[in-house]
Structures are given as C-alpha cells and as structure tokens.
C-alpha atoms as a PDB file:
ATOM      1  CA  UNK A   1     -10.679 -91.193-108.580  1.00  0.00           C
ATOM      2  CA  UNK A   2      -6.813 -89.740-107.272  1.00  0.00           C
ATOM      3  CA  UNK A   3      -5.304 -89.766-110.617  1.00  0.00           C
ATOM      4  CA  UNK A   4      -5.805 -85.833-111.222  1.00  0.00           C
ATOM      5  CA  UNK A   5      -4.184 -84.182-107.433  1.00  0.00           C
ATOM      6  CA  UNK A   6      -7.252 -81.561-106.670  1.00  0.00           C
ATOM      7  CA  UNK A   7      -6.358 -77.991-107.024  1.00  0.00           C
ATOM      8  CA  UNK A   8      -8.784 -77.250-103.910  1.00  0.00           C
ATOM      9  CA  UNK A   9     -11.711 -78.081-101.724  1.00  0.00           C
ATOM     10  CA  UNK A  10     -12.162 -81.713-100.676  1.00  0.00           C
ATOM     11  CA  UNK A  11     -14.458 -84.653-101.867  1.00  0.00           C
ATOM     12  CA  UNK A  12     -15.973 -86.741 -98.965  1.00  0.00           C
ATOM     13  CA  UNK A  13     -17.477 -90.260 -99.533  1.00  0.00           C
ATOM     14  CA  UNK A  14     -19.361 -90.914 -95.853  1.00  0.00           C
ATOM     15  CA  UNK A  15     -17.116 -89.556 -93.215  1.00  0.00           C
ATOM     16  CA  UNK A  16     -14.216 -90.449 -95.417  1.00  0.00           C
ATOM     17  CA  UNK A  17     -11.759 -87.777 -97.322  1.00  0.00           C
ATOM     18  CA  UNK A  18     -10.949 -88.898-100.699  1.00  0.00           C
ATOM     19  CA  UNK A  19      -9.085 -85.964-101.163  1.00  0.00           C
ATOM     20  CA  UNK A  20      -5.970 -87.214 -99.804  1.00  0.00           C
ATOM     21  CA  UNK A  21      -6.191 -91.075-100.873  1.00  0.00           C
ATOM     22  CA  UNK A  22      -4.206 -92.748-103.233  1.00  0.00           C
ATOM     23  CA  UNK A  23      -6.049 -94.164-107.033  1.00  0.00           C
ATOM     24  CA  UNK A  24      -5.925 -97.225-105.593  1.00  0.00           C
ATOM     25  CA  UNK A  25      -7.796 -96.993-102.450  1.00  0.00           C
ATOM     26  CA  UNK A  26     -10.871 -95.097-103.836  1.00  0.00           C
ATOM     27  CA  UNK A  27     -12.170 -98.795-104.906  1.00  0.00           C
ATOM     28  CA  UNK A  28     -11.621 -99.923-101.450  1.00  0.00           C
ATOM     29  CA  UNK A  29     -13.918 -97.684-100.567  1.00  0.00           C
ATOM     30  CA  UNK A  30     -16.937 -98.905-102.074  1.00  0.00           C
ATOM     31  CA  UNK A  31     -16.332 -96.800-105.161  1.00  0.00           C
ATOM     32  CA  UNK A  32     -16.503 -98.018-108.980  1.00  0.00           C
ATOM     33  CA  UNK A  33     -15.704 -95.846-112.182  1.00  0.00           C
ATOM     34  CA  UNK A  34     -17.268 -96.301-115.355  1.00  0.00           C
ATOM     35  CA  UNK A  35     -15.251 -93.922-117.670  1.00  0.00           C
ATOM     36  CA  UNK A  36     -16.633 -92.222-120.778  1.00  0.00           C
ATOM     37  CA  UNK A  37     -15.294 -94.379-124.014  1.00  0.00           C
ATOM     38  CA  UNK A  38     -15.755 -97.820-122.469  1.00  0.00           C
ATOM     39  CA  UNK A  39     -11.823 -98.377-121.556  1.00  0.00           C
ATOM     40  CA  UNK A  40     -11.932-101.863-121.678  1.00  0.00           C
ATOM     41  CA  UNK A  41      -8.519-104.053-122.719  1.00  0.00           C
ATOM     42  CA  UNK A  42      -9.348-105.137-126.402  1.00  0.00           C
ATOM     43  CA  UNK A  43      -6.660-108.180-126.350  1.00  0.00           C
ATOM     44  CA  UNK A  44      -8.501-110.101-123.265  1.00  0.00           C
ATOM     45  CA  UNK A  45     -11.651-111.737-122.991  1.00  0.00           C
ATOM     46  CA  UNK A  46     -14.909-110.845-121.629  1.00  0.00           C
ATOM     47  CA  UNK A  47     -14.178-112.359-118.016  1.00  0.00           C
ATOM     48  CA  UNK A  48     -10.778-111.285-118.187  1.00  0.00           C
ATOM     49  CA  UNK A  49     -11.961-107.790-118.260  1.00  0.00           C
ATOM     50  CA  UNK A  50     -14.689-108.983-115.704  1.00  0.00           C
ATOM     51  CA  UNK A  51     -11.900-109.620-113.580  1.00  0.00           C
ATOM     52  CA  UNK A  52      -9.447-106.558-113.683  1.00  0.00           C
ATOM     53  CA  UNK A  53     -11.246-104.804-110.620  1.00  0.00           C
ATOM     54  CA  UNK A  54     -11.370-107.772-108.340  1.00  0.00           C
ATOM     55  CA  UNK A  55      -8.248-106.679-106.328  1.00  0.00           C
ATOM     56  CA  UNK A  56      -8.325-109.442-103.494  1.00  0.00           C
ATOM     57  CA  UNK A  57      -9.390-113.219-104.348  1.00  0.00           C
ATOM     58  CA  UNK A  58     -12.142-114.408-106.589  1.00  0.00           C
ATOM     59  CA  UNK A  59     -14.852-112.782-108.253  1.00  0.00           C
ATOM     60  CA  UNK A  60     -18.128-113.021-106.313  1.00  0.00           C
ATOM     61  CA  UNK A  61     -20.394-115.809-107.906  1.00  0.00           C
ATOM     62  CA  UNK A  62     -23.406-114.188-107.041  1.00  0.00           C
ATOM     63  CA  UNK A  63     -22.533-110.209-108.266  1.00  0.00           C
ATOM     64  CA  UNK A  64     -20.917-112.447-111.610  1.00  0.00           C
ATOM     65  CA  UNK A  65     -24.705-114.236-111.969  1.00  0.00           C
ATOM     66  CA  UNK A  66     -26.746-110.254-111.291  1.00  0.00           C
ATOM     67  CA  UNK A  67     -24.719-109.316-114.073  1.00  0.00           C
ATOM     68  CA  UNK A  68     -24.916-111.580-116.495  1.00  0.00           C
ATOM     69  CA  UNK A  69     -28.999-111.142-115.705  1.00  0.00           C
ATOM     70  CA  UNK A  70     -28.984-107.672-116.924  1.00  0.00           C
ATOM     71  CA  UNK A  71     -27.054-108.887-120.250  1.00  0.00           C
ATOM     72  CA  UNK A  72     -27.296-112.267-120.771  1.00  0.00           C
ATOM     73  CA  UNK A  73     -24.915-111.352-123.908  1.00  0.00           C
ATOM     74  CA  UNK A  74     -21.833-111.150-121.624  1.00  0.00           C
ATOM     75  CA  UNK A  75     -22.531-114.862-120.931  1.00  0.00           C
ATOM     76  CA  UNK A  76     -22.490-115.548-124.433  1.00  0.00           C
ATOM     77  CA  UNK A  77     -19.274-114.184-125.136  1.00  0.00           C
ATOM     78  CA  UNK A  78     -16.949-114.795-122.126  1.00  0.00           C
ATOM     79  CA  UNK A  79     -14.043-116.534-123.669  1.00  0.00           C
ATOM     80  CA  UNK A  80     -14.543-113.709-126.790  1.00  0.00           C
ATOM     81  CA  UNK A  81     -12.219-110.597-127.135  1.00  0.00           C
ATOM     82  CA  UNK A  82     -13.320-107.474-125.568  1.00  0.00           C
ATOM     83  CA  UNK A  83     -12.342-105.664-128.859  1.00  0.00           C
ATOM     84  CA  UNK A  84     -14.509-107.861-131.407  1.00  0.00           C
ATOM     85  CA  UNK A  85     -17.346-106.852-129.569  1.00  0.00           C
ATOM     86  CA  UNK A  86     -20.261-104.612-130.857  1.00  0.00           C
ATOM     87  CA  UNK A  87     -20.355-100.945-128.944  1.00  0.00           C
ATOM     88  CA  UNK A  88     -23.168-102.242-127.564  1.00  0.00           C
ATOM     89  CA  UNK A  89     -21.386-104.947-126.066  1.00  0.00           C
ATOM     90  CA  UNK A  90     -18.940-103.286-125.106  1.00  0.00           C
ATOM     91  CA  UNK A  91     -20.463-101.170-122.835  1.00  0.00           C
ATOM     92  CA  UNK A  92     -22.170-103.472-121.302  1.00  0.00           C
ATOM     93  CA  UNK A  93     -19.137-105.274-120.257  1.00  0.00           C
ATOM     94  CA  UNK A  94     -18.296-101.355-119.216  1.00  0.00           C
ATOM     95  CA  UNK A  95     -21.277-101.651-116.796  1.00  0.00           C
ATOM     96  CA  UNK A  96     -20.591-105.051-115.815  1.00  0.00           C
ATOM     97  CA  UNK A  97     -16.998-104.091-115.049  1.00  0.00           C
ATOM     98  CA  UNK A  98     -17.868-101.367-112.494  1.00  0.00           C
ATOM     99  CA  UNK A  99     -20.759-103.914-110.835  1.00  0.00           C
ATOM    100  CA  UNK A 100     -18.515-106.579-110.264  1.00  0.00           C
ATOM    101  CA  UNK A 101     -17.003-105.514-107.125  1.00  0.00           C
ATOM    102  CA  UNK A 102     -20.328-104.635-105.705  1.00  0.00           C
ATOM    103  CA  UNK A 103     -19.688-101.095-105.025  1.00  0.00           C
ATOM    104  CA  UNK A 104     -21.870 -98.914-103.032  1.00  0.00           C
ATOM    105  CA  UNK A 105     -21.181 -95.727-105.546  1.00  0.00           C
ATOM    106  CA  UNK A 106     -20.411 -95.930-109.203  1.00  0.00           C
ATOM    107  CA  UNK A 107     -19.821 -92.953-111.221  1.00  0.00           C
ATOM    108  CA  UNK A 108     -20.582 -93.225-114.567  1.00  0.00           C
ATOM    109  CA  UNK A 109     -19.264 -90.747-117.378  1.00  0.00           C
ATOM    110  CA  UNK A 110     -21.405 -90.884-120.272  1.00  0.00           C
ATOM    111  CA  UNK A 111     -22.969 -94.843-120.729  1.00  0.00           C
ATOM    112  CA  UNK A 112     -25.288 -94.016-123.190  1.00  0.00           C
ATOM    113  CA  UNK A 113     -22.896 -92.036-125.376  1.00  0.00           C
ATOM    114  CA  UNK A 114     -23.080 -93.485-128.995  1.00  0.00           C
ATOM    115  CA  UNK A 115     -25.331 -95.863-128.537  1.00  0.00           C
ATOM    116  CA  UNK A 116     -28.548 -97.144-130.528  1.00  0.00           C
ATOM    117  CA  UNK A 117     -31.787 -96.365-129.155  1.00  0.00           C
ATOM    118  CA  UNK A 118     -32.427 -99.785-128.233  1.00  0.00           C
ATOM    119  CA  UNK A 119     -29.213-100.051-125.600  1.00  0.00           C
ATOM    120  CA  UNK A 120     -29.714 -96.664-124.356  1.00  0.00           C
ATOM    121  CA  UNK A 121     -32.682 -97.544-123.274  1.00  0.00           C
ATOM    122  CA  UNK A 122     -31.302-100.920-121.770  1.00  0.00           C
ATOM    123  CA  UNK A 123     -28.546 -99.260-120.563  1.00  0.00           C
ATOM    124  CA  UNK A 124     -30.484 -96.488-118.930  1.00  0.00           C
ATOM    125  CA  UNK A 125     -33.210 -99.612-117.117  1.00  0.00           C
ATOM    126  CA  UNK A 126     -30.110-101.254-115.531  1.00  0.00           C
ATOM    127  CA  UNK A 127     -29.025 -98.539-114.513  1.00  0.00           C
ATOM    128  CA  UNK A 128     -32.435 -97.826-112.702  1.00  0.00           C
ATOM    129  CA  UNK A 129     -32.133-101.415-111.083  1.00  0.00           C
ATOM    130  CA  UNK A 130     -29.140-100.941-110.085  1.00  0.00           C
ATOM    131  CA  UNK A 131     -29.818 -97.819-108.374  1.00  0.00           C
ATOM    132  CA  UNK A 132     -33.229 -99.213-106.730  1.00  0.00           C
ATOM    133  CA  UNK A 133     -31.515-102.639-105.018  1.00  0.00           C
ATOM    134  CA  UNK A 134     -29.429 -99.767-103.319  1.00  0.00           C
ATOM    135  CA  UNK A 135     -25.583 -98.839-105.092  1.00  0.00           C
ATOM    136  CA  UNK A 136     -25.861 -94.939-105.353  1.00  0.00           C
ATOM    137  CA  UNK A 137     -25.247 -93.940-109.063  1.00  0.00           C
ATOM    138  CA  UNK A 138     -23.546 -90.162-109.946  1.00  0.00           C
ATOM    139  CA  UNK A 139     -24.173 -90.036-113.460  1.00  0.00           C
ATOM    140  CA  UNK A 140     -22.668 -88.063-115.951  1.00  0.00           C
ATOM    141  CA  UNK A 141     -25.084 -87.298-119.188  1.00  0.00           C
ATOM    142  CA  UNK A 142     -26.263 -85.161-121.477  1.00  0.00           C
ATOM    143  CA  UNK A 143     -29.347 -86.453-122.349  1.00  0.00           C
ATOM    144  CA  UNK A 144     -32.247 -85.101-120.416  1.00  0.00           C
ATOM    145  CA  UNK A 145     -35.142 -86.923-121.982  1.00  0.00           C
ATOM    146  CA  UNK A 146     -32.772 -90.367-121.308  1.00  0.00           C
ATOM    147  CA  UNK A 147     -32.213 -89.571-117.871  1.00  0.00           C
ATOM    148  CA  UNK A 148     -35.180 -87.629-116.664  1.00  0.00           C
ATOM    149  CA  UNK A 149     -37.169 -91.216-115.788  1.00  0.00           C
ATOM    150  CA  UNK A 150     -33.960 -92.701-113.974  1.00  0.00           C
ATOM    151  CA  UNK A 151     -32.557 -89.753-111.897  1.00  0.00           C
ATOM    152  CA  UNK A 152     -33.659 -88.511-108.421  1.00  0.00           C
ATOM    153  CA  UNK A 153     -31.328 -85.553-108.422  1.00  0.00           C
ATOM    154  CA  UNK A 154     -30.366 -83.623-111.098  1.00  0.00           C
ATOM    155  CA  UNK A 155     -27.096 -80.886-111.013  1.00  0.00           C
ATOM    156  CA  UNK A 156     -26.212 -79.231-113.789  1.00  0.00           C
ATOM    157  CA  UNK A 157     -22.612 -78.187-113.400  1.00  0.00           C
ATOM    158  CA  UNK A 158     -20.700 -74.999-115.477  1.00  0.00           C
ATOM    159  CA  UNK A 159     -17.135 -74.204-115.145  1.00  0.00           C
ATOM    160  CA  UNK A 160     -17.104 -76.766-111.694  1.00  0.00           C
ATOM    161  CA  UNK A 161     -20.006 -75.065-109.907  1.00  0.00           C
ATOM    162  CA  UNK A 162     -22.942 -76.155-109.435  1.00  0.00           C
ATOM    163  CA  UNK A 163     -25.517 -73.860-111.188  1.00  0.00           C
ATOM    164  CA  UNK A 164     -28.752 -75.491-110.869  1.00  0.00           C
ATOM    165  CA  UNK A 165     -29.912 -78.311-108.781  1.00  0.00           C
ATOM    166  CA  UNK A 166     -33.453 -79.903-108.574  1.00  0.00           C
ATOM    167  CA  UNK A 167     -35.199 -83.399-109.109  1.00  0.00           C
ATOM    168  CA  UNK A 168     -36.189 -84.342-113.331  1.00  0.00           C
ATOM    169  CA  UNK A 169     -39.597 -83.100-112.854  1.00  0.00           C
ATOM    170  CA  UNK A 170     -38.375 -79.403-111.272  1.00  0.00           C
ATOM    171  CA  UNK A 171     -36.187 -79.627-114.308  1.00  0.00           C
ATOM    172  CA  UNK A 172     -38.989 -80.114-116.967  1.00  0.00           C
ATOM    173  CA  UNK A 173     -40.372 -76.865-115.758  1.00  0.00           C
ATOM    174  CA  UNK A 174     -37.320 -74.765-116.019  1.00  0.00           C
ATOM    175  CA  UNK A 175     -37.435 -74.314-119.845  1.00  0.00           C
ATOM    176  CA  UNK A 176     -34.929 -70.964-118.844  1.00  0.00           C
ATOM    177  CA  UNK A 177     -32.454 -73.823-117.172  1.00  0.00           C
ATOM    178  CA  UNK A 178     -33.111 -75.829-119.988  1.00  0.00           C
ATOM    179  CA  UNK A 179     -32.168 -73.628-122.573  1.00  0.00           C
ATOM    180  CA  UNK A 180     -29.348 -72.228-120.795  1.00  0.00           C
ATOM    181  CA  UNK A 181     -27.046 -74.880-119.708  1.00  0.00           C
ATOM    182  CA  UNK A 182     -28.537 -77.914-122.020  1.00  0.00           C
ATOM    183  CA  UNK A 183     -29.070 -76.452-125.754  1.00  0.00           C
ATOM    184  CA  UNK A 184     -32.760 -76.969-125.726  1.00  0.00           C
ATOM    185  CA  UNK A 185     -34.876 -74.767-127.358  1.00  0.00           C
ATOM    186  CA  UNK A 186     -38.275 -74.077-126.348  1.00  0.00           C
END
C-alpha cells in the first residue's frame, strides 16, 4: 500500500506501477486494504468509520445500502462506537470499510482471524459475493478448509517467493504441499 518503500522488483495493478506511488494514491487506484487486526478508530461511530476512506464527496448511497445487505448489524449500530462493538462486529465494519469506496481490488490480511465459526463462515460467503459481482479479492489466510470453497487461485508464499501455486482443488491433492508450507498432517 506505499507505506513500506520496496527493497526491489515492482508491483503492477493493470498497466499501472504502484511501485513508485505515494500511500495515498494506491486507493485512487481502485485499491482497498483490509488490514489484519481490524484497525478501526474505537472513539467514532460505525458510519464515521464508514466514512474515513471516502476521500472526495459523499459516500455512495447505493455501495452504503450493498453493505449494510451483507450485515444488516452495521445498520443497527451506526451512531454506536466502533470500540463497544463485538469482534464480530467489528470486522464486519472492517469489511464494510474496504467496500465502501467500491474498489476493484481489496486485499485482505487475515478476516477470519479470531473469529467464531459462525462469522467465519459469514465472513468467508461475503467475501465470495463480493468476489462473484466482480471486485478481485487477494486474500491473506491461513485456513485452508475456510478458504478452499471461496478461492480460485491459491499461492502459498515462503520467505517472499512464491513456492506453490494452483487452484483449492490442485491443493487438496498435494498432501506433500500441504504438510510442508501449511502444518497439516496427513
């Protein structure tokens, strides 16, 4: 996202070099971040939060109303304090947060991290929905059984190379992978 200068190589979004951009271009670009630990502002309110990203003019009516669709909790609570949430919560409003500007890529570090079973598997459906109506998702997780139903691509990554790359059902059949690089024993 620009904050950490790159020690080499480039990263290209289209025909566009990110490489070189300021932090605060990248969302300009059509790119949202979801970090890992929510990152939300605890002392503002739901829609204040909402509202952060939206650099230029109002938030878009119709993006606000898709979002409060997938949780209908955020609705709820829009005048309530970002900290007093549940974790649940709170990473919804993470979600919602990188939606709102109607990105066409959203990375997402971790969204399913510490959550019940129940929101995982929320979180992991919007996700899905999100990814079918056409925003490209890179997401970040450990959790292969989680992601295996919502991911098209998989790379496993070690040290900042890519050692294996494949689709969730190429993965399911590489107990050697598996074992390897994600802990799982066969």
């Amino acid at each position: 996202m620009g904050l950490v200068p790159s020690k080499g190589g480039s990263v290209h979004f289209g025909d566009i070099n990110l490489s070189s951009l300021p932090a605060y271009e990248i969302p300009r670009m059509g790119i949202a971040y979801m970090p890992q630990g929510r990152h939300l502002f605890p002392k503002l309110t739901v829609m204040e939060n909402l509202k952060i990203p939206v650099v230029r003019g109002e938030l878009d009516k119709k993006v606000l109303e898709e979002i409060f669709i997938y949780f209908p909790r955020l609705k709820e609570r829009l005048t309530q304090k970002a900290g007093t949430l549940s974790g649940g919560e709170q990473q919804m409003l993470a979600v919602g947060r990188a939606l709102i500007t109607n990105p066409k890529l959203i990375l997402m570090d971790e969204p399913m991290e510490g959550l019940m079973p129940l929101l995982v598997r929320l979180i992991a459906d919007t996700v899905k929905v999100i990814n079918q109506k056409g925003t490209t998702i890179l997401l970040v997780e450990q959790n292969l059984k989680t992601i295996k139903n919502i991911c098209q691509g998989i790379y496993i990554m070690e040290k900042g190379s890519i050692v294996y790359e494949g689709t969730s059902s190429e993965l399911e059949g590489a107990m050697d992978i598996q074992e390897r690089y994600l802990g799982v024993k066969v």
